[in-house]
N, C-alpha and C. Protein backbone atom coordinates (compact mmCIF):
# COMPACT_ATOMS: atom_id res chain seq x y z
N UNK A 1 -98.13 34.68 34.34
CA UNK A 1 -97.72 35.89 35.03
C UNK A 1 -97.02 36.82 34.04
N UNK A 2 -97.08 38.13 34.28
CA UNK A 2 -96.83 39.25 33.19
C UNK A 2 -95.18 38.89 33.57
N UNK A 3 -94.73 39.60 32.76
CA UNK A 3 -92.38 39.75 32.82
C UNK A 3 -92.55 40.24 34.06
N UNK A 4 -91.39 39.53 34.56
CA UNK A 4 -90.71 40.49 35.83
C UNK A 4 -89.71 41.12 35.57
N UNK A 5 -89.55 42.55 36.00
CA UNK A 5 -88.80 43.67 35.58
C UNK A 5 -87.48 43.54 36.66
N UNK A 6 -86.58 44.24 36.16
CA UNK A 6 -85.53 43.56 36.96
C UNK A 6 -85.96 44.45 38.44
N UNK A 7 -86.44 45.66 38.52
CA UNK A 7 -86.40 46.31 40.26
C UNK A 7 -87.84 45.12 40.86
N UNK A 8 -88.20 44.69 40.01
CA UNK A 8 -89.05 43.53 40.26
C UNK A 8 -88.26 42.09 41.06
N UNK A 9 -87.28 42.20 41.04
CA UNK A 9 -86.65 40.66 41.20
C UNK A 9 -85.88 40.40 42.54
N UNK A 10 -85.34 41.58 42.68
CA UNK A 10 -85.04 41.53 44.23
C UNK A 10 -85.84 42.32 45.16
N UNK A 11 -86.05 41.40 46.26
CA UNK A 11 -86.97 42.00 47.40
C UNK A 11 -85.93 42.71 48.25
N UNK A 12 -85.41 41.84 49.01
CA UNK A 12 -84.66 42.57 50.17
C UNK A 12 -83.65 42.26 50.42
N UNK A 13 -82.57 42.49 50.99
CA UNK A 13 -81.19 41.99 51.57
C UNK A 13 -81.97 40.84 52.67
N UNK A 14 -80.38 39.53 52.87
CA UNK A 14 -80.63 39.16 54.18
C UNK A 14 -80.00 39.13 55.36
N UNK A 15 -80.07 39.82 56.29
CA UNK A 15 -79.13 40.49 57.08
C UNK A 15 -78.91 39.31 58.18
N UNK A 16 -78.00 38.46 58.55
CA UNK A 16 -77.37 37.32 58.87
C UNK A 16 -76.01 36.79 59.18
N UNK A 17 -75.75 36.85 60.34
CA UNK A 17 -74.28 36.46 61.01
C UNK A 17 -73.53 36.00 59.54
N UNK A 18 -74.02 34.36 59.54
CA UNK A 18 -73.48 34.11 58.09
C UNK A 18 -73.78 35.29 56.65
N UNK A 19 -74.26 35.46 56.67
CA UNK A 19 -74.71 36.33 55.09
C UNK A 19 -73.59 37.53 55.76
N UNK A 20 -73.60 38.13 57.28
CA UNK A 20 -72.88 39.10 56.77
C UNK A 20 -71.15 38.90 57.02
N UNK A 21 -70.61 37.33 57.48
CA UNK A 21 -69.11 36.63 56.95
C UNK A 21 -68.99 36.69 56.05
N UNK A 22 -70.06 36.28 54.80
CA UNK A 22 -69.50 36.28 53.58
C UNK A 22 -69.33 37.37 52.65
N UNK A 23 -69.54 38.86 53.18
CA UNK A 23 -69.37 40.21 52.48
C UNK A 23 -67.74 40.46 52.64
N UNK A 24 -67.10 39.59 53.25
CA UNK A 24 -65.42 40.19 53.32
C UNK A 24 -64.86 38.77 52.01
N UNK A 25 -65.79 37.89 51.28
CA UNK A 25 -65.60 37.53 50.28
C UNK A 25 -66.29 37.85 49.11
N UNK A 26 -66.55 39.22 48.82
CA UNK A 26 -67.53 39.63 47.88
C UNK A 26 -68.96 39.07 47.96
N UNK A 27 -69.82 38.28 48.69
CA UNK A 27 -70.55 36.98 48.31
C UNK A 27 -71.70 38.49 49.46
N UNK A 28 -73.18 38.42 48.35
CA UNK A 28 -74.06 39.46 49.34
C UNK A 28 -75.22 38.31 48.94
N UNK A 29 -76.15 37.98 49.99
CA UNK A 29 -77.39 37.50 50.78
C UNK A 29 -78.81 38.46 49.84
N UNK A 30 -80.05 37.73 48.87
CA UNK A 30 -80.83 38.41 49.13
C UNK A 30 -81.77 37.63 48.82
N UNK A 31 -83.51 37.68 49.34
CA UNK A 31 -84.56 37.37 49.25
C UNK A 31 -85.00 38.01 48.03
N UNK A 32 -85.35 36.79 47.01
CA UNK A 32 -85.42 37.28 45.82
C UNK A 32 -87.26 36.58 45.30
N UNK A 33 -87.52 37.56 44.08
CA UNK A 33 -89.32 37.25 43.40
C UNK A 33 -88.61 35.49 43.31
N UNK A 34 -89.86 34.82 43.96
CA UNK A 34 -89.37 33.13 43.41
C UNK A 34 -89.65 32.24 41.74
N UNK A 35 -89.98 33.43 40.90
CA UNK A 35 -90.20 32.80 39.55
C UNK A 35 -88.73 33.38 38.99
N UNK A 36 -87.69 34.36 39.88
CA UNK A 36 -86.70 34.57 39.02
C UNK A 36 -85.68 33.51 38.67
N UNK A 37 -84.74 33.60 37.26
CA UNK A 37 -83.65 32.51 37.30
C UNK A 37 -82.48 33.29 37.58
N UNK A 38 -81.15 32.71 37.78
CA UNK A 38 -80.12 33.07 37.77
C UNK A 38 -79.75 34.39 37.13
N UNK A 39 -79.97 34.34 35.53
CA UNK A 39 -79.53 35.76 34.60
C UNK A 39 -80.61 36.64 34.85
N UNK A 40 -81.61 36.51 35.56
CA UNK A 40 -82.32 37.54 35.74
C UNK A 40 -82.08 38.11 37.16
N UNK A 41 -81.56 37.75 38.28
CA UNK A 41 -80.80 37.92 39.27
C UNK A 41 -79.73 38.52 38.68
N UNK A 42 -79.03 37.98 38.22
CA UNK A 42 -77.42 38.96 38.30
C UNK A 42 -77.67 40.10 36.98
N UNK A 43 -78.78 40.07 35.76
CA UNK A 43 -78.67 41.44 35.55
C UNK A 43 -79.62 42.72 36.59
N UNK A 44 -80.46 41.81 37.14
CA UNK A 44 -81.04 42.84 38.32
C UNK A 44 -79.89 43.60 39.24
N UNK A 45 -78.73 42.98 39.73
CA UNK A 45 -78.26 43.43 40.88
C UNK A 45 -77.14 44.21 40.08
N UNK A 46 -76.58 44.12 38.44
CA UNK A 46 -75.81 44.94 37.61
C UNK A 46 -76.26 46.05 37.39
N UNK A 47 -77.47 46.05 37.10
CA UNK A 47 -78.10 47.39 36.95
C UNK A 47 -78.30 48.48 38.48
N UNK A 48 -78.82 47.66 39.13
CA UNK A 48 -79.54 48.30 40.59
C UNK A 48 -78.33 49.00 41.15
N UNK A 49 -76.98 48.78 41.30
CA UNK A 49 -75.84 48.85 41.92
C UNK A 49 -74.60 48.97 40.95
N UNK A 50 -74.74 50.20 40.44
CA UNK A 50 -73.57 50.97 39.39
C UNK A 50 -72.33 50.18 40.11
N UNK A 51 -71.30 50.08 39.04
CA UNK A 51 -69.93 49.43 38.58
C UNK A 51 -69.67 48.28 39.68
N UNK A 52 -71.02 47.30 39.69
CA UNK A 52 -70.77 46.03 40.36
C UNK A 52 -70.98 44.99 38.97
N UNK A 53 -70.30 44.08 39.56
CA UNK A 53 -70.16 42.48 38.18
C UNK A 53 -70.10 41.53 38.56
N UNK A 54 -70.93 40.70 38.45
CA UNK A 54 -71.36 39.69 39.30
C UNK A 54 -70.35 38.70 38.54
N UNK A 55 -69.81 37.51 39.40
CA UNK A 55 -69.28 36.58 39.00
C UNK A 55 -69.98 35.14 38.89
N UNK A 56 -70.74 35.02 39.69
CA UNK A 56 -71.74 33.59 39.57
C UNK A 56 -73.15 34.07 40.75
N UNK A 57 -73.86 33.33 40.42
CA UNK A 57 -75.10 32.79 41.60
C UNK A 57 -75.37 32.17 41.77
N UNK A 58 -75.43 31.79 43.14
CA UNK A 58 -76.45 30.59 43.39
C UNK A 58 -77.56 30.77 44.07
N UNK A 59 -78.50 29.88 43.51
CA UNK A 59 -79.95 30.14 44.26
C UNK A 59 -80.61 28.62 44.91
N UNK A 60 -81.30 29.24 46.19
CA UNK A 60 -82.09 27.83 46.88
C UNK A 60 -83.80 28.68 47.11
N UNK A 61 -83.91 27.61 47.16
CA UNK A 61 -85.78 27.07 47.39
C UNK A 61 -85.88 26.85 48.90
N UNK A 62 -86.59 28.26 49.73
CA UNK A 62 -86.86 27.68 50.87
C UNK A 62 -88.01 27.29 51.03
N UNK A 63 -88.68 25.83 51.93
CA UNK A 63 -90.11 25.47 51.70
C UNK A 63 -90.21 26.53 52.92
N UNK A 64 -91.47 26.73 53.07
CA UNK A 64 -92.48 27.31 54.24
C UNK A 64 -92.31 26.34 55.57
N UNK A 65 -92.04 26.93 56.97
CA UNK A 65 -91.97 26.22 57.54
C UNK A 65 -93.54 25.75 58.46
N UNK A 66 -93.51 24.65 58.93
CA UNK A 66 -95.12 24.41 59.71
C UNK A 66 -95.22 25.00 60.94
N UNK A 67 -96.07 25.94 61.40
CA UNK A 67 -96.49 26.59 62.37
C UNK A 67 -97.68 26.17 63.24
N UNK A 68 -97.93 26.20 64.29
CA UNK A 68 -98.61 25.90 64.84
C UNK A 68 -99.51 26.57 66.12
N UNK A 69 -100.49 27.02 65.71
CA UNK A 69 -101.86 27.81 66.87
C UNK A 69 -103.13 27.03 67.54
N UNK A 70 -102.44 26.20 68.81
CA UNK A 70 -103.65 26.14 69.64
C UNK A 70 -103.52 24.26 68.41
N UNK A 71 -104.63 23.94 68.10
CA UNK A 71 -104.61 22.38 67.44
C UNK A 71 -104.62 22.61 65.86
N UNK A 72 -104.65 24.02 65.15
CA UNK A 72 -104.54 24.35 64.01
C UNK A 72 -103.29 24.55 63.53
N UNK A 73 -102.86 23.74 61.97
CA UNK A 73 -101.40 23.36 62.22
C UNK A 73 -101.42 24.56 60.47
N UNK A 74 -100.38 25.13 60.02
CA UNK A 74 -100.09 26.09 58.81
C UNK A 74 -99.18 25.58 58.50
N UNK A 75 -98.89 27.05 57.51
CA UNK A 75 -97.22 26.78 56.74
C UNK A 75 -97.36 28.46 56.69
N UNK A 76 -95.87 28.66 56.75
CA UNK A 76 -95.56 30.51 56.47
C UNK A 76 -95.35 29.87 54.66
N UNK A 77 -95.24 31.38 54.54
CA UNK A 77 -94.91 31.23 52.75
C UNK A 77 -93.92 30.82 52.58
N UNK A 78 -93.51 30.29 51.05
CA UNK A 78 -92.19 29.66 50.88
C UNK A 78 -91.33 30.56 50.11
N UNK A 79 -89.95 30.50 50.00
CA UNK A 79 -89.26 32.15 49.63
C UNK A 79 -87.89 31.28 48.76
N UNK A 80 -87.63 32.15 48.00
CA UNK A 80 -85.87 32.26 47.00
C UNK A 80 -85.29 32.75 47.80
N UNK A 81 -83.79 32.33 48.24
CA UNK A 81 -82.98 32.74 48.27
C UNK A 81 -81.80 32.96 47.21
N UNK A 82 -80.84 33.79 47.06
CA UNK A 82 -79.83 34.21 46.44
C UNK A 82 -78.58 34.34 46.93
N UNK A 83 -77.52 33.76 46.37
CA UNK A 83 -75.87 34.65 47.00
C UNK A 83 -75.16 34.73 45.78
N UNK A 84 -75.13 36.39 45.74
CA UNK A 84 -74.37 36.69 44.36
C UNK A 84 -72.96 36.82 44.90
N UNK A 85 -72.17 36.43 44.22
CA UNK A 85 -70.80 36.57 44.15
C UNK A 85 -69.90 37.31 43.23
N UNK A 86 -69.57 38.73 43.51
CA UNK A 86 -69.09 39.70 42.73
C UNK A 86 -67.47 39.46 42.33
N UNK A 87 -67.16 39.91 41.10
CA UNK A 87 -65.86 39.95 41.02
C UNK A 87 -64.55 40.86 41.75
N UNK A 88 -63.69 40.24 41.48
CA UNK A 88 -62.32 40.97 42.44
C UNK A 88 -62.64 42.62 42.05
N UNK A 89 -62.04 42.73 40.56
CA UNK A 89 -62.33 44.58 40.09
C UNK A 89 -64.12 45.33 40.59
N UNK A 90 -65.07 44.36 41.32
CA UNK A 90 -66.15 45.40 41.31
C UNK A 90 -66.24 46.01 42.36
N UNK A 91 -67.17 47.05 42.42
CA UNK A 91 -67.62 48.00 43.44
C UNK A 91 -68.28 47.05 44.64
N UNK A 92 -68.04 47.56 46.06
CA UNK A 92 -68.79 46.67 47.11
C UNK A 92 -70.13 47.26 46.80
N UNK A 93 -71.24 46.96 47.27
CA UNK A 93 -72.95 47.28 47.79
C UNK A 93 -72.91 47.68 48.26
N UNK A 94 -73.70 48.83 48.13
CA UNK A 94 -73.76 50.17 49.38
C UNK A 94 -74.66 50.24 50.50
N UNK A 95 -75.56 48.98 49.87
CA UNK A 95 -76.34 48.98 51.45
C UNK A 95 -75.81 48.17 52.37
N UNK A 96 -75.28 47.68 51.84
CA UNK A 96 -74.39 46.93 52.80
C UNK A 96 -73.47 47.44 54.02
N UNK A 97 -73.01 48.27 53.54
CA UNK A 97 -71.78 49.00 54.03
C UNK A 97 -71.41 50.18 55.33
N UNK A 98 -72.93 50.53 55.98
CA UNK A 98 -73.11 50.42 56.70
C UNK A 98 -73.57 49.83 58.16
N UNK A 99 -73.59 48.59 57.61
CA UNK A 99 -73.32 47.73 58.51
C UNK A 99 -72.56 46.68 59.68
């Protein structure tokens, strides 16, 4: 697969009872490209979001869950998750913030 660019690396916020408790601890929720690692996550979200600084990440592996139509059994796709955790001195996320 060609580089992934950092506006390449995050897909979307995840908008979530829990995901949105943990914005009054700096900590923001996002569905991220699943070949990214950690430093390519937190310089994606440094750049994307002027005078923010990420303090750590963590990332999980969600599998696809099994679905089922009639006696034909699937799987949805399987997805990255992310929770970056910003430092005390940074800027909050602005998409956030209307929420």
């Amino acid at each position: 697969m060609a580089a992934i660019k950092y506006y390449d690396v995050i897909l979307k916020p995840v908008v979530t009872e829990k995901s949105m408790a943990g914005m009054g601890e700096k900590k923001y929720t996002f569905l991220v490209h699943p070949e990214a690692n950690k430093t390519m996550i937190k310089e994606a979200v440094e750049k994307m979001f002027e005078g923010t600084k990420v303090a750590s990440v963590n990332t999980m592996n969600m599998d696809g869950k099994t679905k089922r139509r009639g006696m034909t059994f699937g799987k949805t796709a399987k997805a990255k998750k992310a929770i970056v955790k910003l430092t005390a001195d940074s800027k909050d996320i602005e998409i956030f913030s209307g929420l």
